[in-house]
Protein backbone atom coordinates (compact mmCIF):
# COMPACT_ATOMS: atom_id res chain seq x y z
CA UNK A 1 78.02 72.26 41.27
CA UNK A 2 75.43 73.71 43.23
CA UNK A 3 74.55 77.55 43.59
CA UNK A 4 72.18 79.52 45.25
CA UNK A 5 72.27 83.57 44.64
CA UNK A 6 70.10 86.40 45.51
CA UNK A 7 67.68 86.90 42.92
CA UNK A 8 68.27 91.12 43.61
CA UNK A 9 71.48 91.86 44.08
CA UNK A 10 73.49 88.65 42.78
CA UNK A 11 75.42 87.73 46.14
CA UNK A 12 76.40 83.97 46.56
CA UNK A 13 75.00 82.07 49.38
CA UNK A 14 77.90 79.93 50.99
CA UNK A 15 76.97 75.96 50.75
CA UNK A 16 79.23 73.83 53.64
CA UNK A 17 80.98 71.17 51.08
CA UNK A 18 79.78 67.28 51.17
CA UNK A 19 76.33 68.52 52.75
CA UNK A 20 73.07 69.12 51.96
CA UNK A 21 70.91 72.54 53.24
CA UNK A 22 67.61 72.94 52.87
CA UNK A 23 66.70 76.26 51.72
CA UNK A 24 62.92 76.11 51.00
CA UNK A 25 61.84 77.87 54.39
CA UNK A 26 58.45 79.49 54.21
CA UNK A 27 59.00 82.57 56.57
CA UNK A 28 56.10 84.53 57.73
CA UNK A 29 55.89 87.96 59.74
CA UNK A 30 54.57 86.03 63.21
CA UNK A 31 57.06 83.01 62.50
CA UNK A 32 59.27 84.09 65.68
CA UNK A 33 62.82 83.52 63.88
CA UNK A 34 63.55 87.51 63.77
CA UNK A 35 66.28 88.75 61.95
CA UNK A 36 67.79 85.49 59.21
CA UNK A 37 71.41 86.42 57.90
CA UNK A 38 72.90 83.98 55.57
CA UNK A 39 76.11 83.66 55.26
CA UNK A 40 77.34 84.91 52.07
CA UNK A 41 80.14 82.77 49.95
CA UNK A 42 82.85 85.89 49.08
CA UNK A 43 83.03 86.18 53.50
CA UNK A 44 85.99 84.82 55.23
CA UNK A 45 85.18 83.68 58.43
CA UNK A 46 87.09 85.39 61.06
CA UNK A 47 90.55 84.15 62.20
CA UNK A 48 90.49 83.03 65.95
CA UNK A 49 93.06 85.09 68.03
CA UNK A 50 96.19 83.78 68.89
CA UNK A 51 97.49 82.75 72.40
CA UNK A 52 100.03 85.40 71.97
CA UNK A 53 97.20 88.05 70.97
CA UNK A 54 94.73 86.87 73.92
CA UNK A 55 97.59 87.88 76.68
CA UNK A 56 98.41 90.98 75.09
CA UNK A 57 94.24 91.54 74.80
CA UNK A 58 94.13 90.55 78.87
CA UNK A 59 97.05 92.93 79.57
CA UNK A 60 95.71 95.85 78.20
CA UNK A 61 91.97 95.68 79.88
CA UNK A 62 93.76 95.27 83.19
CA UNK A 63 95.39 98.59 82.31
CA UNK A 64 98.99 97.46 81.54
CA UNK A 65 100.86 99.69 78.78
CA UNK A 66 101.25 97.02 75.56
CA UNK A 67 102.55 99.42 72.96
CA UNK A 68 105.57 98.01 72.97
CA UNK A 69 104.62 94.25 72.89
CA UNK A 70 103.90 91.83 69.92
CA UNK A 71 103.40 89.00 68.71
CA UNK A 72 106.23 86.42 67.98
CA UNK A 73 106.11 82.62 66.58
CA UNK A 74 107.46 79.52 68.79
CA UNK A 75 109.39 76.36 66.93
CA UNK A 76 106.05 74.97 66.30
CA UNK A 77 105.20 78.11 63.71
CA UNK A 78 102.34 78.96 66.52
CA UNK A 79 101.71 82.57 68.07
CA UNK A 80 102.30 81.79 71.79
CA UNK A 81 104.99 84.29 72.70
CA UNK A 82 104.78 88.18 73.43
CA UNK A 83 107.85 89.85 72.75
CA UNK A 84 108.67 93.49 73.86
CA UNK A 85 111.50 95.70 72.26
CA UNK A 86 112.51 99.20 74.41
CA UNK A 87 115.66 101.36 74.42
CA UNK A 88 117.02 99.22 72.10
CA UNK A 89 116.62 95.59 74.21
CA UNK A 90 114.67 92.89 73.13
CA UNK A 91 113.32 91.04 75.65
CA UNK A 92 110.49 87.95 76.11
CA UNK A 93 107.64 88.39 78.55
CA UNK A 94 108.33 85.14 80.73
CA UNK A 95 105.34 83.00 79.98
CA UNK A 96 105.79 82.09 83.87
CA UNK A 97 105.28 85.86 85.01
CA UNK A 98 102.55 84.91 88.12
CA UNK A 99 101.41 88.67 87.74
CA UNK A 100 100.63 88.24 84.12
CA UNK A 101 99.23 84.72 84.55
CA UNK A 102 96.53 86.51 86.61
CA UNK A 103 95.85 89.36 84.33
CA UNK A 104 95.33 86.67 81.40
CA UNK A 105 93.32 84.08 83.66
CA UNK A 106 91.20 86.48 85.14
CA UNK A 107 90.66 88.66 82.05
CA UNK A 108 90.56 92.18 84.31
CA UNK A 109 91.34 93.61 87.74
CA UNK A 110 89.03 91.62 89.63
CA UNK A 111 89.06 93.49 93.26
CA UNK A 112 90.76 96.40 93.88
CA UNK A 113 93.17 94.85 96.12
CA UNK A 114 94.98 92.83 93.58
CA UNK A 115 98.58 94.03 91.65
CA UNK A 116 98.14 96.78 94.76
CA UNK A 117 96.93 99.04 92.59
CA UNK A 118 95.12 100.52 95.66
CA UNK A 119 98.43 101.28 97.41
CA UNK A 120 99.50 103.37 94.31
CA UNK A 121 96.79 105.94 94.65
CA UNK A 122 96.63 106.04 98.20
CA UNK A 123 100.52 106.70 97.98
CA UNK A 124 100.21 109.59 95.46
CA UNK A 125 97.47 111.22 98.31
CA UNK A 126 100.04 110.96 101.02
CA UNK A 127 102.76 112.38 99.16
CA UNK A 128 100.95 115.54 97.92
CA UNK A 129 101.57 118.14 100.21
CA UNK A 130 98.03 120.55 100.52
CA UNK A 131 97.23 123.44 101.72
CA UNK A 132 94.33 125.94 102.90
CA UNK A 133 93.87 128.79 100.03
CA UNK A 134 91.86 131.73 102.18
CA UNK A 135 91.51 133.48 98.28
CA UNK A 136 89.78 130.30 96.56
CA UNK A 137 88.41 129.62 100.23
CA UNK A 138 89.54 125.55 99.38
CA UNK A 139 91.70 123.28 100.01
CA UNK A 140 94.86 122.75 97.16
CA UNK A 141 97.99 121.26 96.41
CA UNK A 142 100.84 123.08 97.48
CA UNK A 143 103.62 123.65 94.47
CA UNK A 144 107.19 123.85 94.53
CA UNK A 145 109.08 126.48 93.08
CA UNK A 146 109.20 125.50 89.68
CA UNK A 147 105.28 124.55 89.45
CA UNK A 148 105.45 120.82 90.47
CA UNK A 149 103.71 119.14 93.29
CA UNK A 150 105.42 119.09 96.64
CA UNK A 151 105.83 115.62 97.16
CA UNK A 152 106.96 115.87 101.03
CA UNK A 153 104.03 115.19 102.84
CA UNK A 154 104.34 111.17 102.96
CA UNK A 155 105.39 110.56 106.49
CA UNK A 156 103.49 114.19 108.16
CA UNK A 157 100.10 111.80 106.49
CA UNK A 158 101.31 108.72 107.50
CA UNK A 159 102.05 109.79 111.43
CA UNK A 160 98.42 111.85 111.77
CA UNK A 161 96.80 108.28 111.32
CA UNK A 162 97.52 107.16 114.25
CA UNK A 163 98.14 104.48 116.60
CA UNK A 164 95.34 102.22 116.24
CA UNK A 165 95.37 101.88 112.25
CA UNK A 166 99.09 100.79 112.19
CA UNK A 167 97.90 97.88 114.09
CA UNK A 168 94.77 97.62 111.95
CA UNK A 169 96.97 97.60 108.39
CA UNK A 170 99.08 94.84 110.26
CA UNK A 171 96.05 92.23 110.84
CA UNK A 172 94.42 93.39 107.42
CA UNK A 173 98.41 92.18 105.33
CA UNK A 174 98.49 89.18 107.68
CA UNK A 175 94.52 88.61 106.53
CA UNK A 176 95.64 88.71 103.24
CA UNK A 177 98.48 86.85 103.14
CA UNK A 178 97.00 83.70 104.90
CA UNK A 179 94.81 83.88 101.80
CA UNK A 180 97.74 84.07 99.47
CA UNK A 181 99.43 80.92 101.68
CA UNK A 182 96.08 79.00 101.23
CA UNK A 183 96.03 79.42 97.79
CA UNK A 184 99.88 78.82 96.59
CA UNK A 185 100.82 82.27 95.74
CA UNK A 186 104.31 81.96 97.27
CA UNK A 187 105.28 85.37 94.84
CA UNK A 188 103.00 87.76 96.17
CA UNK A 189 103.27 86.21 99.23
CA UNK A 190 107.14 86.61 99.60
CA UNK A 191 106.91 89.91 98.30
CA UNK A 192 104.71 91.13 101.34
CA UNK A 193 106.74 89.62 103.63
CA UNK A 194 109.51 91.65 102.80
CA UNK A 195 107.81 94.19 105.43
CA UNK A 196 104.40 92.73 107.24
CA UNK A 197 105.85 89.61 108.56
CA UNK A 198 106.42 87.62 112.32
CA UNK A 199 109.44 90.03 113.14
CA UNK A 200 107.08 93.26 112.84
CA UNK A 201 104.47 91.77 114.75
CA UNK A 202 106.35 90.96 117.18
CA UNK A 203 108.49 94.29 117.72
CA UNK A 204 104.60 96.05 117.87
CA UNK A 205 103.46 93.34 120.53
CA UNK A 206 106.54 94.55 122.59
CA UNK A 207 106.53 98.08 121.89
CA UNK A 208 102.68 97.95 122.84
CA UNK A 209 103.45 96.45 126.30
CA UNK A 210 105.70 99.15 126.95
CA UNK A 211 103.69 101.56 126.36
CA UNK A 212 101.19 99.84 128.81
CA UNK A 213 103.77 99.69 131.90
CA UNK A 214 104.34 104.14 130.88
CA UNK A 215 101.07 104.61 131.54
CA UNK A 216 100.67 102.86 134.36
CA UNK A 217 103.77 104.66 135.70
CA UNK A 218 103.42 108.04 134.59
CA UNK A 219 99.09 109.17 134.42
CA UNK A 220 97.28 109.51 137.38
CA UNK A 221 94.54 106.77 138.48
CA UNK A 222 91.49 107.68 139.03
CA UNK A 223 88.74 105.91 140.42
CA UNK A 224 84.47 105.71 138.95
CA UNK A 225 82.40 103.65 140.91
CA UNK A 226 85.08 102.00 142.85
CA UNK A 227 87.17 100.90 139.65
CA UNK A 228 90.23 102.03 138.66
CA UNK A 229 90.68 103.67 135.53
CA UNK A 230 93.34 106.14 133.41
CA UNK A 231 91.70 108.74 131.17
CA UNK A 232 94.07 109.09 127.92
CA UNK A 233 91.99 112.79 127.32
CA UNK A 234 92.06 113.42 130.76
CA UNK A 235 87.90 113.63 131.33
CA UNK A 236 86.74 113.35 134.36
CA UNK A 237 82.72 112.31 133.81
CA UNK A 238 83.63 108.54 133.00
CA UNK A 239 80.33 106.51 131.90
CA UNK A 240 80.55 103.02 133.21
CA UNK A 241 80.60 100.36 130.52
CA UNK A 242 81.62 96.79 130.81
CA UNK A 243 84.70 97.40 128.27
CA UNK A 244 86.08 100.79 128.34
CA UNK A 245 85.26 103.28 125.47
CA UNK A 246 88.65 104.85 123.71
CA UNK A 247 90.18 107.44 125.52
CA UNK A 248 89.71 105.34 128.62
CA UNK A 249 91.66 102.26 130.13
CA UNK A 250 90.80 100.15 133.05
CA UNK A 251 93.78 99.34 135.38
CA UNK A 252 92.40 95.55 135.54
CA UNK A 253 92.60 95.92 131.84
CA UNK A 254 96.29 96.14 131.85
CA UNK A 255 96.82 94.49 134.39
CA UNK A 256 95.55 90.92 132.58
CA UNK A 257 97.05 92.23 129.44
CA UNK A 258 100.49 92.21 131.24
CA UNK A 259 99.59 88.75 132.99
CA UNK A 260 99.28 87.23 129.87
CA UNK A 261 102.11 88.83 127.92
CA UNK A 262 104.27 85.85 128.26
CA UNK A 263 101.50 83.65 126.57
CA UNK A 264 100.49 85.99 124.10
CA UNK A 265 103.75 86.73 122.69
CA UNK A 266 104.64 83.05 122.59
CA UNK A 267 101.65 82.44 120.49
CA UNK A 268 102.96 84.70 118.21
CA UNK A 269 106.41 83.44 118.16
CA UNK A 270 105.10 79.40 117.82
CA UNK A 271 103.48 80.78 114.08
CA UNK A 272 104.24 78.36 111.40
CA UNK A 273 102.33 80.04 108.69
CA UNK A 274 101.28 83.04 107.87
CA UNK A 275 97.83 81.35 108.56
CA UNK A 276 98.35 80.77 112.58
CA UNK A 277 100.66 84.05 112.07
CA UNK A 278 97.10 85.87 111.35
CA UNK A 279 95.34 83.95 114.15
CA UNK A 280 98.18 85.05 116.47
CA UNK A 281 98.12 88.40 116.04
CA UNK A 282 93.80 89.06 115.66
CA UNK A 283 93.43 87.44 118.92
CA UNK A 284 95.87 89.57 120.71
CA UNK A 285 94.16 92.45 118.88
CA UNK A 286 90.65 90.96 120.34
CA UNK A 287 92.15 90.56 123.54
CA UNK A 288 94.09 93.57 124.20
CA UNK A 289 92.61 96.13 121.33
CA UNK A 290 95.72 98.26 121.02
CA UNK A 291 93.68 100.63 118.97
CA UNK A 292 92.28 102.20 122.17
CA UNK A 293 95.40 103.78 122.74
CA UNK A 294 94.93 106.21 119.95
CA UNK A 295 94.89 109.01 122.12
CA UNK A 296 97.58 111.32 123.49
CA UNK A 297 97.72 111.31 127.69
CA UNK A 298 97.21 115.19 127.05
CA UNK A 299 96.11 115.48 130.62
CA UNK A 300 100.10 115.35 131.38
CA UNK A 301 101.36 118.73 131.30
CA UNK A 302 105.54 117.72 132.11
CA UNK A 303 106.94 116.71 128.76
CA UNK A 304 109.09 114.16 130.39
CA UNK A 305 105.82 112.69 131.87
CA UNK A 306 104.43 112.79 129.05
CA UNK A 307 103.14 109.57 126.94
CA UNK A 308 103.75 109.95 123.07
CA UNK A 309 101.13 107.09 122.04
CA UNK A 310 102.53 107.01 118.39
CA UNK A 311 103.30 103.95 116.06
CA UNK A 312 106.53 101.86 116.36
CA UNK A 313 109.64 102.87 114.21
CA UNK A 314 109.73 99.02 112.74
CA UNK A 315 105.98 100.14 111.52
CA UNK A 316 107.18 103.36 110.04
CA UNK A 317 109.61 102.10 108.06
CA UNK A 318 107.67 98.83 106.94
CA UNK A 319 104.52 100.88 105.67
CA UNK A 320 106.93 103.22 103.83
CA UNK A 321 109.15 100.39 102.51
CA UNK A 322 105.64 98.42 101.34
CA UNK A 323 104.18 101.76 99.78
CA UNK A 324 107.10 102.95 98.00
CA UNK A 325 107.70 99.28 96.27
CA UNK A 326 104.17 98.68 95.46
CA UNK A 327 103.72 102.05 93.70
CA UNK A 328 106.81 101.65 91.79
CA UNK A 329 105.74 98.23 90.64
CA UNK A 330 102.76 99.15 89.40
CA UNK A 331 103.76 102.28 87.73
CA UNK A 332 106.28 99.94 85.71
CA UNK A 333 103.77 97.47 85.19
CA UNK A 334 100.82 99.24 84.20
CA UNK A 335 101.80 102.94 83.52
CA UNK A 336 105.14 102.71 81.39
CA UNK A 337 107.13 103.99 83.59
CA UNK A 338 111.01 103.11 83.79
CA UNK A 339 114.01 102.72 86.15
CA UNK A 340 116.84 104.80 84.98
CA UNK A 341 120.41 103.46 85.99
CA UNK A 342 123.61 105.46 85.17
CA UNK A 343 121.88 107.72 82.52
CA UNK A 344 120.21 104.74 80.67
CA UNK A 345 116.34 104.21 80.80
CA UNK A 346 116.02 100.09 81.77
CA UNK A 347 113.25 98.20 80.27
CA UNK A 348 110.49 97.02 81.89
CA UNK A 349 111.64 93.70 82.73
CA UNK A 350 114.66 95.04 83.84
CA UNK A 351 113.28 97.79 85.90
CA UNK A 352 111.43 94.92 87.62
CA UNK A 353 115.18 93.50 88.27
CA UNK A 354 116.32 96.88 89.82
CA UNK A 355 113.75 97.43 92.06
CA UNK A 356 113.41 93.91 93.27
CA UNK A 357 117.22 94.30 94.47
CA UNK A 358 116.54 97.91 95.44
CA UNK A 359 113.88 96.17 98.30
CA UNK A 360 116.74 93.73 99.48
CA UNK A 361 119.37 96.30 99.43
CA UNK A 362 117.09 98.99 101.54
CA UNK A 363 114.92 96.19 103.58
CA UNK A 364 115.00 98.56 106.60
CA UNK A 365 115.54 102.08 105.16
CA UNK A 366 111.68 102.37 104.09
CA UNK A 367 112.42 106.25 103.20
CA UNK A 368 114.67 105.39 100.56
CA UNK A 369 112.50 103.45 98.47
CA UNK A 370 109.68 106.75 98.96
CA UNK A 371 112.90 108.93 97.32
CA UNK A 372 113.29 106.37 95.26
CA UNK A 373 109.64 106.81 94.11
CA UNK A 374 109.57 110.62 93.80
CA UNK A 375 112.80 110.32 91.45
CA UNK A 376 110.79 107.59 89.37
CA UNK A 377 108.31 110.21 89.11
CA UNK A 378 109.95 112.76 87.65
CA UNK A 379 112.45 110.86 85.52
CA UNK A 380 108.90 109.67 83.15
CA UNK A 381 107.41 112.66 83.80
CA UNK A 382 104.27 110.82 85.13
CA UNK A 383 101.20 113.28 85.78
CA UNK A 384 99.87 112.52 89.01
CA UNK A 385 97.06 115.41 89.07
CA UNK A 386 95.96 113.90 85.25
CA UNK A 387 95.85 110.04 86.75
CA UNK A 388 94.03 111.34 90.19
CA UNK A 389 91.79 112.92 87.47
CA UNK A 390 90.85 110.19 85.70
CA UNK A 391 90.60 107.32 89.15
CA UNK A 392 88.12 110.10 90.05
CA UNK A 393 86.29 110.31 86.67
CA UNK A 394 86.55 106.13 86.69
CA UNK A 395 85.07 106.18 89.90
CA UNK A 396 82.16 108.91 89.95
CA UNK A 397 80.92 106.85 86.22
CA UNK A 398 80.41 103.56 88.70
């Protein structure tokens, strides 16, 4: 048997079995090897991490809450599941879960677009009501009664954005969800098109078109240069421009929009995909640029002459149906939080299960799944003015 020790303080160098290592190295201050550690023969070399341990590792640096999960043992005697016990339910973490596939092959959050964890934060904004404070001489959150955050302010935010950027969130979910069809994620995929899908785009087309023939009918034409024009702010000095600026709106303009309407709309309708879906609708927004119409006719001083240039009602309730899910998902994904149902607290798999048939149930009643979210809210007791805190701290260390 073979040895070799320190001469100073007596530790045993570790030999590999049934091989020979040569140990006679003449090491001099400019030899370039740096620091040498040998391996002593009392350490145990570290125990690789199980498959189980690796998803629960990958789960908790994207942010999801895993002190409930562990570890369990498959028929084989290997770690491979992750188990989770809450309330008193036992329950597996389906190995088949395409949100936590993504977490554990991607290792983090990898844009700030995926597991809409951007739609949970810009929720929580909308919904916090603020306020002017003439004593602090800032703006601050306005409080209810009992010291909580007024949570009412969802649709007053969602209306003051306007006309043009419901039409720009439509062609930005269509953008994404071509990408989703192209790559075979048919779970996120039918989740989104739950609300931003060929039956919205089409009700905006239409609702867009009427809103063309009201202004044609109602605001007075006026005339730079020999061309026809409406002004939406009701300005007079008009600079001439090949394409007209916002607030401004040729008559041949609409008129070609309203020629083509037929065509347009039918190239939305043929849509197989949600790939030519996306093509559909960004060349009609090209084309027609229904963002120019952002503008009240405020020149129009007869309310029943007047044109209210404000999003569709199928928009409405789609961005508040698509906000209110998202945030709930990810505050039971990520953030512990729990569906309660008839006084008992659901797990999270379950609470998946609820709000899943929550979406079907209220598919076109987009303010109930917002309530829905305010009662998740306070059932957890979830800090919103703590998390806000910390996106910002997160953010400003970038």
């Amino acid at each position: 048997m073979t040895k070799v020790i320190c001469p100073k303080c007596g530790a045993q160098i570790a030999i590999a079995e049934h091989q020979h290592v040569a140990i006679g190295i003449v090491v001099g201050k400019d030899s370039g090897l740096g620091t040498v550690k040998l391996p002593l023969a009392d350490e145990q070399p570290k125990k690789p991490k199980s498959k189980a341990q690796l998803r629960i590792d990958a789960m908790r640096a994207a942010g999801m809450d895993v002190s409930k999960f562990f570890c369990m043992k498959d028929g084989k005697g290997e770690e491979t599941l992750v188990g989770t016990f809450e309330n008193g339910d036992f329950a597996l973490i389906d190995t088949d879960d395409p949100i936590v596939n993504k977490i554990v092959e991607s290792g983090s959050i990898l844009n700030a677009h995926l597991f809409k964890q951007h739609v949970l934060a810009q929720v929580l904004k909308m919904m916090t009501s603020y306020k002017y404070d003439h004593t602090l001489n800032r703006v601050v959150r306005v409080r209810t009664w009992d010291g909580k955050l007024d949570l009412s302010s969802y649709t007053h935010h969602m209306n003051a954005m306007g006309y043009g950027y419901s039409w720009q969130t439509l062609v930005d979910e269509l953008k994404r969800q071509a990408a989703m069809h192209r790559h075979g994620d048919k779970k996120s995929l039918e989740e989104d098109q739950r609300w931003y899908n060929k039956e919205l785009a089409l009700a905006m087309f239409d609702h867009h078109q009427k809103l063309l023939y009201e202004l044609t009918e109602k605001l007075r034409v006026r005339k730079h240069q020999g061309v026809e024009y409406i002004a939406l702010q009701g300005v007079d000095n008009l600079v001439y421009q090949k394409q007209s600026a916002n607030g401004y709106i040729y008559l041949y303009e609409v008129e070609r929009m309203l020629k083509n309407h037929a065509a347009m709309r039918k190239n939305i309708m043929k849509a197989a995909n949600p790939v030519e879906l996306y093509n559909a609708v960004a060349r009609y927004m090209e084309a027609a640029r229904p963002g120019k119409l952002s503008y009240h006719a405020s020149e129009v001083t007869k309310r029943e002459n007047r044109v209210e240039i404000v999003p569709c009602e199928e928009w409405k309730n789609a961005y508040k149906g698509y906000g209110g899910y998202f945030a709930m998902q990810n505050l039971i994904m990520f953030h512990g939080c729990r569906i309660i149902v008839d006084g008992k607290k659901l797990s999270r798999d379950n609470s998946m299960k609820q709000l899943d048939k929550w979406a079907n149930e209220h598919l076109k009643e987009g303010y109930w799944l917002i309530g829905a979210l305010k009662q998740l809210i306070a059932d957890n007791g979830f800090n919103i003015e703590r998390k806000q805190a910390e996106w910002y701290e997160k953010k400003r260390n970038k």
